[in-house]
N, C-alpha and C. Protein backbone atom coordinates (compact mmCIF):
# COMPACT_ATOMS: atom_id res chain seq x y z
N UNK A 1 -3.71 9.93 20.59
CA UNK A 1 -3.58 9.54 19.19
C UNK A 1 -3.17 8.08 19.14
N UNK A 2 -3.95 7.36 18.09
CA UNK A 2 -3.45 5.82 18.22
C UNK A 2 -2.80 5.75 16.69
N UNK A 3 -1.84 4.37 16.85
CA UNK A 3 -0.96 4.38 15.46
C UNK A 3 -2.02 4.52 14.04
N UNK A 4 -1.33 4.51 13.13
CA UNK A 4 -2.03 4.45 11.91
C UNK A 4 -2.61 2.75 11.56
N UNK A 5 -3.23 2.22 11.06
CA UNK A 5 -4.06 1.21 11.10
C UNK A 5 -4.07 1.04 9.13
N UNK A 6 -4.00 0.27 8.39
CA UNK A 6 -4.31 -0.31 7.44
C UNK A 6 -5.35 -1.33 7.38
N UNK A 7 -6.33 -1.19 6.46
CA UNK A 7 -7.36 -2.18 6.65
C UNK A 7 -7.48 -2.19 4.69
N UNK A 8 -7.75 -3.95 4.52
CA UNK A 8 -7.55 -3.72 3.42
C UNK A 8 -8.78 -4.45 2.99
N UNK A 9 -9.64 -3.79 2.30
CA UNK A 9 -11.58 -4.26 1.99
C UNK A 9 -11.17 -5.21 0.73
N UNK A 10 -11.91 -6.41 0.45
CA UNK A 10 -11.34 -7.15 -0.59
C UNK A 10 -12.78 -8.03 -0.98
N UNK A 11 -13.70 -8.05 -2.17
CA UNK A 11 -14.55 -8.33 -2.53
C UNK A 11 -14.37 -9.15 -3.53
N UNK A 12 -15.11 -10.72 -3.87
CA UNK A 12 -14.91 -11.44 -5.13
C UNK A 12 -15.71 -12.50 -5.62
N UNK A 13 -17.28 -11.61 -5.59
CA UNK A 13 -18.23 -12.58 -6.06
C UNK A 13 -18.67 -12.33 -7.34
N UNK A 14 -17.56 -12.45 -8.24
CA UNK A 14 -17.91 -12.06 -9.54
C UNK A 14 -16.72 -12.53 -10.50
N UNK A 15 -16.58 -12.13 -11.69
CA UNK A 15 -15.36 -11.95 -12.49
C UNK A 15 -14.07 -11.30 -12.20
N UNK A 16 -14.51 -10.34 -11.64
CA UNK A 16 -13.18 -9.24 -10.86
C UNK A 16 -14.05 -8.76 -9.71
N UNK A 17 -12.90 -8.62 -9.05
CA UNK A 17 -12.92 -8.14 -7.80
C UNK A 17 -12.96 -6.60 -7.21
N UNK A 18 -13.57 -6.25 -6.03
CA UNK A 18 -12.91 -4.81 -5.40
C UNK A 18 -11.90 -5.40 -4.37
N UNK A 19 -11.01 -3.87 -4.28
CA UNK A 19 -9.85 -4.55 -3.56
C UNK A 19 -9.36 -2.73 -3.74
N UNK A 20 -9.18 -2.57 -2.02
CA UNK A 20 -9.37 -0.87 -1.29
C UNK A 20 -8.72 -1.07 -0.38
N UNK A 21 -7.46 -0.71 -0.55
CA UNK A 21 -6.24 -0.40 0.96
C UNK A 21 -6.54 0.95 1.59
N UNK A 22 -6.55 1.02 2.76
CA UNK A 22 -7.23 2.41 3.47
C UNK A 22 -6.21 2.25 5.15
N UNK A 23 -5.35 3.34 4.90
CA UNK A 23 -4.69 3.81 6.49
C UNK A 23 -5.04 4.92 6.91
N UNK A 24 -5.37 4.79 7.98
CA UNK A 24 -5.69 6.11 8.81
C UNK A 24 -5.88 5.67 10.11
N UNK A 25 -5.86 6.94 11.21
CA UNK A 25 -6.04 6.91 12.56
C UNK A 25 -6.48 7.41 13.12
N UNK A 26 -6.83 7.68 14.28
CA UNK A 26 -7.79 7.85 14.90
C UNK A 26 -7.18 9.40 16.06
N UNK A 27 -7.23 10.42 16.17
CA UNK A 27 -6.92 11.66 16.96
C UNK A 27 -8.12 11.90 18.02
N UNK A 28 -7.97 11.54 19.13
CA UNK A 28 -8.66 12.18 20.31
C UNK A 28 -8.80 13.26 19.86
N UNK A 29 -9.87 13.96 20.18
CA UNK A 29 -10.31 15.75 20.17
C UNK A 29 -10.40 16.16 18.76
N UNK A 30 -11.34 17.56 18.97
CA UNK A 30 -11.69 18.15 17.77
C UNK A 30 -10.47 17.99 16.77
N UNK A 31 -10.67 18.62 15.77
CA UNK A 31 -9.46 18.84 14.80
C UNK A 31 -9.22 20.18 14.62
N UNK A 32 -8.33 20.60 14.47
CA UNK A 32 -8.03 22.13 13.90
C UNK A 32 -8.47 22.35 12.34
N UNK A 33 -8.67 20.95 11.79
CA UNK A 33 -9.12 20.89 10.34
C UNK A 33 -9.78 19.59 9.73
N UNK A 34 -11.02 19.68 9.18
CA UNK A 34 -11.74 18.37 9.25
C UNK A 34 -13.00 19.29 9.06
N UNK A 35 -13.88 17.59 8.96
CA UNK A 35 -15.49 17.74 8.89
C UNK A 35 -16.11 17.12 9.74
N UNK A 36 -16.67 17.73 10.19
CA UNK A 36 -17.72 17.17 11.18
C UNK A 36 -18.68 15.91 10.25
N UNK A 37 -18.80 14.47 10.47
CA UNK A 37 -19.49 13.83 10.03
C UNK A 37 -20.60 13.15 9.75
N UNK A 38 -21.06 14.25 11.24
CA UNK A 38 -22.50 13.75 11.73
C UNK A 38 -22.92 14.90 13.05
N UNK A 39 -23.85 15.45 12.67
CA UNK A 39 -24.93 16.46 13.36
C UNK A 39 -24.90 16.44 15.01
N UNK A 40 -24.98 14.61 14.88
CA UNK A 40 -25.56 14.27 16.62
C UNK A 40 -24.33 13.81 17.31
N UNK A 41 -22.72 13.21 16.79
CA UNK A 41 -22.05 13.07 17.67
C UNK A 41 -20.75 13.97 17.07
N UNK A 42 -19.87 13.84 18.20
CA UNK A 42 -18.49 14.61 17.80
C UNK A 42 -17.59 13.78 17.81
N UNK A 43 -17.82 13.18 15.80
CA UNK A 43 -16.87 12.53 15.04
C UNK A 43 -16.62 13.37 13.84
N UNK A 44 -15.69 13.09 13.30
CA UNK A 44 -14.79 14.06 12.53
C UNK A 44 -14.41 13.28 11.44
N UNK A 45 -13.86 13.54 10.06
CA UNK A 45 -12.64 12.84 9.16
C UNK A 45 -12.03 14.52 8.86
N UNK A 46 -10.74 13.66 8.50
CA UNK A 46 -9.90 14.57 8.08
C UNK A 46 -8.69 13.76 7.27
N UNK A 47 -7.85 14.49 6.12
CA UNK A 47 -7.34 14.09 5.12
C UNK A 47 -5.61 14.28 5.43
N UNK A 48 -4.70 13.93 5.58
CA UNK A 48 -3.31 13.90 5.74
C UNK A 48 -2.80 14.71 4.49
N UNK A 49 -1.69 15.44 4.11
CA UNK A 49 -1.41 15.49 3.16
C UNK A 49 -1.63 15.18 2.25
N UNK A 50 -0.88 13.77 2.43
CA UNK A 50 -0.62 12.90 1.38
C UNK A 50 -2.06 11.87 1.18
N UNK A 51 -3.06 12.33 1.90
CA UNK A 51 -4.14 11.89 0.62
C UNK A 51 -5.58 13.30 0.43
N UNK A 52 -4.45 14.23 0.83
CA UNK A 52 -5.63 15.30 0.45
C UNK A 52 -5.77 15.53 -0.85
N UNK A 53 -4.95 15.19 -1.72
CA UNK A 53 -5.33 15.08 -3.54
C UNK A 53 -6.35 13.85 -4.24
N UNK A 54 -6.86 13.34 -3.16
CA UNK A 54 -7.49 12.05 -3.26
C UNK A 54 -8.93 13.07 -3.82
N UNK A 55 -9.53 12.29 -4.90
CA UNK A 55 -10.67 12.38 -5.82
C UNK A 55 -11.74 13.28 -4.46
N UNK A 56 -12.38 13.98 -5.09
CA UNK A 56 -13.63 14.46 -4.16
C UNK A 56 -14.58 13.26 -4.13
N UNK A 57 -14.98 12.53 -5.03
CA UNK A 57 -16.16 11.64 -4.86
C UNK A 57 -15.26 10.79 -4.33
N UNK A 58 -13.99 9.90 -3.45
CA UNK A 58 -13.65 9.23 -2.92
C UNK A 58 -13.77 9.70 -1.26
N UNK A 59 -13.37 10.99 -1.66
CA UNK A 59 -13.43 11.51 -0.24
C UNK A 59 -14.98 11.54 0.64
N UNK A 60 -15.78 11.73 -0.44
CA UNK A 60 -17.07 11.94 -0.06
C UNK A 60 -17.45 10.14 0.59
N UNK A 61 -17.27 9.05 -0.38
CA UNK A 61 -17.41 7.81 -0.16
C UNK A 61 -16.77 8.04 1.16
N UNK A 62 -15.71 8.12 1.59
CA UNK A 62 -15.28 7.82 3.27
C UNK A 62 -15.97 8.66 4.45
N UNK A 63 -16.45 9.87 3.51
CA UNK A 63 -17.02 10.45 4.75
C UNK A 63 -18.10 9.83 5.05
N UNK A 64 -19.14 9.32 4.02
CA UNK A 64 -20.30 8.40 4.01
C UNK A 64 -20.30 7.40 4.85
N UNK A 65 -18.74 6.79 4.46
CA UNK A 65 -18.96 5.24 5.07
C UNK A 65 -18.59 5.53 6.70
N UNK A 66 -17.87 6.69 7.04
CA UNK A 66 -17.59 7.10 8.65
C UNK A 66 -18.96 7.24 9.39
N UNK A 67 -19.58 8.23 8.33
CA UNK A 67 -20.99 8.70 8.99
C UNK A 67 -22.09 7.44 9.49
N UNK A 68 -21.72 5.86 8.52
CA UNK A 68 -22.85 5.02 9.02
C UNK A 68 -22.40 4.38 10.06
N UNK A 69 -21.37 5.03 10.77
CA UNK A 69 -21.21 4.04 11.87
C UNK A 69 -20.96 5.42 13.24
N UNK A 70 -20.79 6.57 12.75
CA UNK A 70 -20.77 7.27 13.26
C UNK A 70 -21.26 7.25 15.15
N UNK A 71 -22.21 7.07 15.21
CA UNK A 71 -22.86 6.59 16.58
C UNK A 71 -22.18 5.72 17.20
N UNK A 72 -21.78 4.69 16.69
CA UNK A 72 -21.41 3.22 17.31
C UNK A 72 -19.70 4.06 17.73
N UNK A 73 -19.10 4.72 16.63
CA UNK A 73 -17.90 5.21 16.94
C UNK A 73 -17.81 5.85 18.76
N UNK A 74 -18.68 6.76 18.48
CA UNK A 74 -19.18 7.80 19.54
C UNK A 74 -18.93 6.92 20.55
N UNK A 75 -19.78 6.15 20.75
CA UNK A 75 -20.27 5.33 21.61
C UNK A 75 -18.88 4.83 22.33
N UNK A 76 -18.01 4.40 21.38
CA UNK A 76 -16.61 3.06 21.80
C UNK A 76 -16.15 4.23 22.51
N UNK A 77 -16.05 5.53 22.33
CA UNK A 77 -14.97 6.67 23.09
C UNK A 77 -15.64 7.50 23.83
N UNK A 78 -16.82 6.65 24.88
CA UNK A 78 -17.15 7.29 25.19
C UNK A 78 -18.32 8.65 24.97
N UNK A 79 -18.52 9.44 24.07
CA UNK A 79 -19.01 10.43 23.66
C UNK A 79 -18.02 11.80 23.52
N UNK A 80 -16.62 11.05 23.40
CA UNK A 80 -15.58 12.45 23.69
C UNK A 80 -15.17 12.25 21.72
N UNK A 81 -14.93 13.79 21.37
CA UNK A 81 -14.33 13.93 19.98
C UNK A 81 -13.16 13.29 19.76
N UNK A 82 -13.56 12.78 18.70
CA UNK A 82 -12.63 11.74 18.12
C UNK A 82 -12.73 12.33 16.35
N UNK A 83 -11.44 12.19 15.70
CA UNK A 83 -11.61 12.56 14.41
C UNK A 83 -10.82 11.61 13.44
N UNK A 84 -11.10 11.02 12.69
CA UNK A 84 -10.27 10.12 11.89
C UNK A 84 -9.34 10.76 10.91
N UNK A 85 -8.21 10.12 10.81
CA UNK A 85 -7.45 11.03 9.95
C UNK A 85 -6.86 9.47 8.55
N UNK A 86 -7.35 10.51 7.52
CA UNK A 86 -7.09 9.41 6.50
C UNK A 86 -5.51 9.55 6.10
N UNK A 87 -4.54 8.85 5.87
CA UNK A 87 -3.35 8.73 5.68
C UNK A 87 -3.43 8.36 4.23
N UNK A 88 -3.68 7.62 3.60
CA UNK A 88 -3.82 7.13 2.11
C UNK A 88 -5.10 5.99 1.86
N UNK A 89 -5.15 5.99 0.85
CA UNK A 89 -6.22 5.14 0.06
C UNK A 89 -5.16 4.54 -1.17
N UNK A 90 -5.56 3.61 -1.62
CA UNK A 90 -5.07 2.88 -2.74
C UNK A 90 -5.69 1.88 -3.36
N UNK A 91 -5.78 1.42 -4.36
CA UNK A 91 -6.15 0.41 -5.10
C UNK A 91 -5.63 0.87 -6.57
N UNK A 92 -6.08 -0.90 -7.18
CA UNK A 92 -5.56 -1.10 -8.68
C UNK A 92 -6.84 -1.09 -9.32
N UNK A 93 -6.65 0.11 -10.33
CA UNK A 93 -7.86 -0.25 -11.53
C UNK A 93 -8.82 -0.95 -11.67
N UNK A 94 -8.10 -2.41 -12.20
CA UNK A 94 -8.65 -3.68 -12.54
C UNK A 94 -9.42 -4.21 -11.40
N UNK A 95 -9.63 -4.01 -10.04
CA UNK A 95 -10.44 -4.04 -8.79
C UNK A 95 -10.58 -3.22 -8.46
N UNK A 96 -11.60 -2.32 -8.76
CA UNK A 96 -11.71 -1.38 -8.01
C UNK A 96 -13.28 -0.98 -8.60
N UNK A 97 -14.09 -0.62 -7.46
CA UNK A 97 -15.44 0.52 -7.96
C UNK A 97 -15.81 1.44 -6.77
N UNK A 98 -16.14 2.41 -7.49
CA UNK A 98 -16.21 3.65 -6.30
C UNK A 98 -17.03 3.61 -5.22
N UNK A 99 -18.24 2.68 -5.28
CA UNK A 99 -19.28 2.18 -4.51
C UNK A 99 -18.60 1.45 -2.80
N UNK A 100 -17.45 0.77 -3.38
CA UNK A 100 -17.07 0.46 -2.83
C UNK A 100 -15.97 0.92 -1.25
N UNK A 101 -15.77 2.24 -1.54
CA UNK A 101 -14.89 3.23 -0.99
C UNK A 101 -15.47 3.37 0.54
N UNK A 102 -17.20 3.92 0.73
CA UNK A 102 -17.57 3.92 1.32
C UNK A 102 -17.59 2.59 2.48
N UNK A 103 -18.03 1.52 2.38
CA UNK A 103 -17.68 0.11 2.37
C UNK A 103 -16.45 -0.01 3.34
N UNK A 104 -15.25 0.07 2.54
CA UNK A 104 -13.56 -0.38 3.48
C UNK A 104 -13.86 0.60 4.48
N UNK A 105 -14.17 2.13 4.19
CA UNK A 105 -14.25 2.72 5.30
C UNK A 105 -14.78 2.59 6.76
N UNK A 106 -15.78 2.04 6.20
CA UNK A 106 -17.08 1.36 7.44
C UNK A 106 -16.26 0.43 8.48
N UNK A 107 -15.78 -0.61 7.60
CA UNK A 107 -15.23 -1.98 7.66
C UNK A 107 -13.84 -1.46 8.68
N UNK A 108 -12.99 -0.47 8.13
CA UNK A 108 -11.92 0.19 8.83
C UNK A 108 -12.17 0.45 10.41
N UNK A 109 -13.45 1.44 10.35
CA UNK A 109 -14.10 1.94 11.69
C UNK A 109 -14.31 0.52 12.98
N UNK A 110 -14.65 -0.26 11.99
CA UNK A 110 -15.11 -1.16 12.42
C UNK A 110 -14.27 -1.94 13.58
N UNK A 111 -13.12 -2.03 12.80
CA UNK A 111 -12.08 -3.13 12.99
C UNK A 111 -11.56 -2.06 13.92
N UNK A 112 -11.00 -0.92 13.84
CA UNK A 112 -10.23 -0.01 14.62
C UNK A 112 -11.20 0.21 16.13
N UNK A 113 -12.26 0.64 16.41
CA UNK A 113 -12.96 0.74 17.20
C UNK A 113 -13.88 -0.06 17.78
N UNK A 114 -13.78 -1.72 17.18
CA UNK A 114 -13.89 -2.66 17.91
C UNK A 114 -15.38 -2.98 17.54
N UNK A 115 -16.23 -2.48 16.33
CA UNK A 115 -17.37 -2.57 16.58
C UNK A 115 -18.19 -3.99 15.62
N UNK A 116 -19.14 -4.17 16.72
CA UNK A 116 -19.96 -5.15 15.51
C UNK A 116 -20.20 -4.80 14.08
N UNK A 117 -19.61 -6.07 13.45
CA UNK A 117 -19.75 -5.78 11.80
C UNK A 117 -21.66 -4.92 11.36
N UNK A 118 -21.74 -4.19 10.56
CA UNK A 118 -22.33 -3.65 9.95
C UNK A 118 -23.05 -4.83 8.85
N UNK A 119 -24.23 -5.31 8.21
CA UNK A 119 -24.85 -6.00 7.59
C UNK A 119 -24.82 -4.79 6.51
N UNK A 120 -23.82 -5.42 5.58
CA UNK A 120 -23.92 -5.12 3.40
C UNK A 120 -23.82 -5.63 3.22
N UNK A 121 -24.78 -6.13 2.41
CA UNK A 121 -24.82 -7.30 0.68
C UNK A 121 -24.41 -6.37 -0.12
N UNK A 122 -23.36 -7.48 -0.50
CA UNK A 122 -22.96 -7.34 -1.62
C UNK A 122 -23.22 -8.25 -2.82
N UNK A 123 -23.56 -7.78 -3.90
CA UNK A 123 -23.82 -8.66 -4.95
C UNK A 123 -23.14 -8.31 -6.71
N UNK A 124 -22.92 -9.61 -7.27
CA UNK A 124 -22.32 -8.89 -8.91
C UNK A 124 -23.61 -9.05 -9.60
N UNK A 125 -23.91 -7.57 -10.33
CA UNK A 125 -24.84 -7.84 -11.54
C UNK A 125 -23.60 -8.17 -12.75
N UNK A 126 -24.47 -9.19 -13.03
CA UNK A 126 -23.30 -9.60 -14.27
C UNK A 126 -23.74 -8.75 -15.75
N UNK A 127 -25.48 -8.48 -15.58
CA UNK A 127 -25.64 -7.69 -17.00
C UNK A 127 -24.69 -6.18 -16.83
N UNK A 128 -24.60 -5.58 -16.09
CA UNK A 128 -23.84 -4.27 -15.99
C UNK A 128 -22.75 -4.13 -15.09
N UNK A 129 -22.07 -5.71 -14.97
CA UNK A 129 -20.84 -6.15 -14.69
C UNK A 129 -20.47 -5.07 -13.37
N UNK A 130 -21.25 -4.86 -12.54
CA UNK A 130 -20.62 -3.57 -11.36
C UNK A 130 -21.49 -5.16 -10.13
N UNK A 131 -20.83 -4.12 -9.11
CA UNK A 131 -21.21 -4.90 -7.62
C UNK A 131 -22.41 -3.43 -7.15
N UNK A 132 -23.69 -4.20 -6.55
CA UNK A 132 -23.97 -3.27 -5.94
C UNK A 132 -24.20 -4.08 -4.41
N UNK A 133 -24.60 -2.89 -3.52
CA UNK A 133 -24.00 -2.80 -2.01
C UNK A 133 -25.35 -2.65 -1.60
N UNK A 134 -26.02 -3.00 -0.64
CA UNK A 134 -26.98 -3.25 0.02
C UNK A 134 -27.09 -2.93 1.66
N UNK A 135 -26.63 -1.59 2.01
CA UNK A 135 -26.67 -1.20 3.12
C UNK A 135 -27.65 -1.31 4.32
N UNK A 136 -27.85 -1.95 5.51
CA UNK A 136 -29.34 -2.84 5.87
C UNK A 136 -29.19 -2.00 7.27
């Protein structure tokens, strides 16, 4: 088991910003409780207590953003089960879009398991004032 890790996603090509605090860590071996995140390797998420009241469509965004890196995860440990365990999520209102959830998560994996950044554009539509994400 490695410590808990904070990674904090912070976006600002627009009027307002996203801005997504995300801790969690990383558990060698299956889980006694979790989701499998992907078919072809044995990676996992799983929710701590204290953010298992976290929104279903947030939860879903992290499992998303685990799953696109899923492989590369695999890969850093070897091919041995590894399961992420989310500790909390946070953000403020006024920065924040759900699109984005998926995103810090990636970015988290990233940074924790050492991997080459992932290519998203990000862009602000200013007519419908949201950011959209461009996964490549």
């Amino acid at each position: 088991m490695t410590e808990s890790r904070t990674y904090i996603y912070k976006l600002l090509k627009g009027p307002w910003g996203v801005r997504i605090s995300l801790t969690a860590q990383v558990v060698h071996g299956e889980p006694s409780e979790g989701e499998r995140v992907s078919a072809e390797v044995p990676v996992w998420i799983a929710f701590e207590e204290t953010a298992s009241g976290l929104d279903e469509a947030f939860k879903t965004g992290l499992r998303d953003g685990l799953a696109a890196v899923a492989s590369e995860v695999s890969d850093s440990v070897g091919g041995a089960p590894a399961t992420v365990v989310i500790h909390r999520m946070s953000y403020v209102e006024s920065d924040f879009q759900e699109e984005g959830v998926p995103v810090a998560m990636c970015r988290w994996a990233e940074e924790e398991f050492s991997l080459p950044p992932r290519r998203i554009e990000a862009s602000f539509d200013r007519v419908a004032n949201r950011y959209s994400f461009d996964w490549r």
